[in-house]
Structures are given as structure tokens and as C-alpha cells.
C-alpha atoms as a PDB file:
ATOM      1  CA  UNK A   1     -54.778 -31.273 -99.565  1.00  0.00           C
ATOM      2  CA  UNK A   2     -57.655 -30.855-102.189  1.00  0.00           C
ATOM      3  CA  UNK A   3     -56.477 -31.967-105.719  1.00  0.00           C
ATOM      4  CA  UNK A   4     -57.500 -28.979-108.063  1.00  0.00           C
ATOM      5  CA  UNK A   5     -57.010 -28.946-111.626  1.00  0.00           C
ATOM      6  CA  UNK A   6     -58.016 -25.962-114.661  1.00  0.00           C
ATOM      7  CA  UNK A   7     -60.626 -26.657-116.653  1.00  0.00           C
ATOM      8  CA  UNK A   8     -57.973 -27.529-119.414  1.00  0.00           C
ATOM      9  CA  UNK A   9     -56.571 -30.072-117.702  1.00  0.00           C
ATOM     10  CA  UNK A  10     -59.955 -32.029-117.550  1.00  0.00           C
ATOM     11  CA  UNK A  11     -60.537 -31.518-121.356  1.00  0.00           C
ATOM     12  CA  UNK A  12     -56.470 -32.708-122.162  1.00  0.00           C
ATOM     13  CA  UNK A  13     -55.953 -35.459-119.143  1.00  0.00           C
ATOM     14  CA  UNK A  14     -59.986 -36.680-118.506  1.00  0.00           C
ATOM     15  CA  UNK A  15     -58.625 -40.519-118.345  1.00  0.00           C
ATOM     16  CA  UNK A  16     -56.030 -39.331-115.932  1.00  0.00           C
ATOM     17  CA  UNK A  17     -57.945 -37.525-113.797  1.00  0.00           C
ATOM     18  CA  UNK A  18     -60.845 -40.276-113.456  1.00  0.00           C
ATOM     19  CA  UNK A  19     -58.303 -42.980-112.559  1.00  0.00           C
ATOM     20  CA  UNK A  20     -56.931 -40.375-110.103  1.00  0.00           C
ATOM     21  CA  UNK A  21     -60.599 -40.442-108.492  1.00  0.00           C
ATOM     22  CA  UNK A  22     -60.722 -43.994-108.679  1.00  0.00           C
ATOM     23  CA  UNK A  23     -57.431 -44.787-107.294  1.00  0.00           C
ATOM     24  CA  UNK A  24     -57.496 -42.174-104.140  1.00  0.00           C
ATOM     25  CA  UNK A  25     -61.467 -42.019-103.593  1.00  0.00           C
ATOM     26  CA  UNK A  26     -60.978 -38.324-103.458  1.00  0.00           C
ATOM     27  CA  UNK A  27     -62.537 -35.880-106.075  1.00  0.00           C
ATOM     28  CA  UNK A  28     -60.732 -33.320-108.154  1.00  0.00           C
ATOM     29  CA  UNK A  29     -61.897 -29.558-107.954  1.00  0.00           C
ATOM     30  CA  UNK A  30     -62.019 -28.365-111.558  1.00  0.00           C
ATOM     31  CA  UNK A  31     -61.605 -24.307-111.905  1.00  0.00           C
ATOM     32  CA  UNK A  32     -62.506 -22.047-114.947  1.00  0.00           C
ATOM     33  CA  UNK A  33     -60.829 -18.686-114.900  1.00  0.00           C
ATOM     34  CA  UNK A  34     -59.124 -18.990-111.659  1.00  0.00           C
ATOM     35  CA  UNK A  35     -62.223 -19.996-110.002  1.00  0.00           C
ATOM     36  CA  UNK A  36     -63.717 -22.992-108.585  1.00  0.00           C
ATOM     37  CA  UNK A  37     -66.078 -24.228-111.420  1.00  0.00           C
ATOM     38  CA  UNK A  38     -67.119 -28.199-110.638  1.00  0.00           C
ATOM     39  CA  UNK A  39     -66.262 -31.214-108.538  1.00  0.00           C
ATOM     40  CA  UNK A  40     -65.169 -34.649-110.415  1.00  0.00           C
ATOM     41  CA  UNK A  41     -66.276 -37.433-108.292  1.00  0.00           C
ATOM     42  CA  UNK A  42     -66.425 -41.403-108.960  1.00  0.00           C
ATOM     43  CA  UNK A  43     -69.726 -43.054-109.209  1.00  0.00           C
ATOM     44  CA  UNK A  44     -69.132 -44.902-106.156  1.00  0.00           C
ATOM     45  CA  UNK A  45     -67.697 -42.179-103.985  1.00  0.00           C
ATOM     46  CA  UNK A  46     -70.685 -40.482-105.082  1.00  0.00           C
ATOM     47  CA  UNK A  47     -73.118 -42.776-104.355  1.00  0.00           C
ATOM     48  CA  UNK A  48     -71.712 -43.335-101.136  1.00  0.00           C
ATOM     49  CA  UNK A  49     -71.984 -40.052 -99.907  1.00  0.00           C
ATOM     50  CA  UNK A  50     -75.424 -39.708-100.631  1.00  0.00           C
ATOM     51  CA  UNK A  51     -75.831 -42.367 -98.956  1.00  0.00           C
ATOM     52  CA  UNK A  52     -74.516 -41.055 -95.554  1.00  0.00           C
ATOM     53  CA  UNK A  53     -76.803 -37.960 -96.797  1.00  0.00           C
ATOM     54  CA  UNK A  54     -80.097 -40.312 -96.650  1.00  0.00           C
ATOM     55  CA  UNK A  55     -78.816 -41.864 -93.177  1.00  0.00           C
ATOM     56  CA  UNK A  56     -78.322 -38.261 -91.894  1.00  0.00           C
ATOM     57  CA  UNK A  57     -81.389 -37.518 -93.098  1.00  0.00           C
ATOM     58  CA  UNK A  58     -83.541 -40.415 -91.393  1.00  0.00           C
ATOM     59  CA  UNK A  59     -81.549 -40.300 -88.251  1.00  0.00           C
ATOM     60  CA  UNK A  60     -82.891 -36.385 -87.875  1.00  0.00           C
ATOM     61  CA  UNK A  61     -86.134 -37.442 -88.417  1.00  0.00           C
ATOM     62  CA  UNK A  62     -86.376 -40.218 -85.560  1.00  0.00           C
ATOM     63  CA  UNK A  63     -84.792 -37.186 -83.659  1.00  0.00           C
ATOM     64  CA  UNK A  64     -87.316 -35.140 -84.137  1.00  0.00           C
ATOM     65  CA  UNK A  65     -90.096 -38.152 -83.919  1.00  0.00           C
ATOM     66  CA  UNK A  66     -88.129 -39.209 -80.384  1.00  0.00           C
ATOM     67  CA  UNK A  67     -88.137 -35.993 -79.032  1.00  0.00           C
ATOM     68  CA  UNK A  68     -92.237 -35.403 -79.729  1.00  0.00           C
ATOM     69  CA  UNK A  69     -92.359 -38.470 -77.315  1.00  0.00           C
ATOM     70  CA  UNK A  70     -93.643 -41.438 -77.285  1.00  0.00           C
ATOM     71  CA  UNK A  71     -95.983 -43.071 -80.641  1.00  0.00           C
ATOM     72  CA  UNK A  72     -98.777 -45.741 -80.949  1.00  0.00           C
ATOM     73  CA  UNK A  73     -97.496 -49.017 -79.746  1.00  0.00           C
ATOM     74  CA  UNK A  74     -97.370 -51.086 -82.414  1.00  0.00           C
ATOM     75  CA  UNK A  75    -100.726 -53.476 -81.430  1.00  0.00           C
ATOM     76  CA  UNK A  76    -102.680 -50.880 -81.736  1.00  0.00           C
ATOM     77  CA  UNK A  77    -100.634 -49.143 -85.083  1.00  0.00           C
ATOM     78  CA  UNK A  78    -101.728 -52.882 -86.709  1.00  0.00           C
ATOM     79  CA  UNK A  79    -105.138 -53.088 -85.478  1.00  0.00           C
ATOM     80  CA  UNK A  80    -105.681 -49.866 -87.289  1.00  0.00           C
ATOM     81  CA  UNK A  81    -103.886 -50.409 -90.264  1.00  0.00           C
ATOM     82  CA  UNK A  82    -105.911 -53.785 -91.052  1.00  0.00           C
ATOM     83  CA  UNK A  83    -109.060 -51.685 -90.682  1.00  0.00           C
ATOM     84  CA  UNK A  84    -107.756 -49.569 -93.270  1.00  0.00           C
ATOM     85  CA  UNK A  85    -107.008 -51.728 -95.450  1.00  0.00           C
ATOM     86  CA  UNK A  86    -109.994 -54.219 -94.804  1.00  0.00           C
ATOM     87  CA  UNK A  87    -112.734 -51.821 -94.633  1.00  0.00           C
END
């Protein structure tokens, strides 16, 4: 069950509510007026799930890139590379 909180309760209770994020992992939904407003969210939690975002990201891509079928074996990716770079 979501943990959502008024607006007021973030301005009055802000320590409580970030050691409620830290403790459970889980963010609190802030409303204004009755309506959802914002999301309160620990650093880490955060960075975590954009984390999974990147990996979801990249693993569409090699989708994509795997269904387009096969690339340039690698020999032949390195030859050409070096004569980039080398002139």
C-alpha cells in the first residue's frame, strides 16, 4: 500500500518522512489539494532505479541490434578501426 502524505506533512515531519524512505526503501507520494503533487524518494532508491532504467534501456537496444542479424565479426571490426585511427 503506497505511503501518501499532504503536502503539510512534508513541510511539518520532512526528517520523518526521509527516515521513513530510508528505513522501508519505498517512496512517499506527496499531494497538494487532494491531488497527487510529487514523489519523495532516497538517493539510493533513486539511483537504483535508474539504473534498471539504463539496463532496460541497453538490453532493447541489443534487441533490436540481434534481431537486424548478424554484425562484423570482430577481426574485421579491429582491422578497420586501427585504420581509422592510424591513417
Amino acid at each position: 500500500m503506497p505511503n501518501i502524505k499532504p503536502i503539510s506533512e512534508l513541510r511539518n515531519n520532512a526528517n520523518e518522512i526521509s527516515d521513513y524512505c530510508h528505513q522501508f526503501q519505498e517512496p512517499v507520494f506527496i499531494t497538494k489539494n487532494g491531488t497527487g503533487d510529487m514523489v519523495v524518494l532516497s538517493i539510493e532508491e533513486y539511483e537504483k532505479q535508474q539504473a534498471i532504467i539504463s539496463l532496460f534501456e541497453k538490453l532493447a537496444i541489443a534487441e533490436i541490434e540481434a534481431e537486424a542479424g548478424p554484425g562484423a565479426d570482430f577481426e574485421s571490426f579491429a582491422k578497420e578501426l586501427r585504420g581509422t585511427i592510424n591513417g
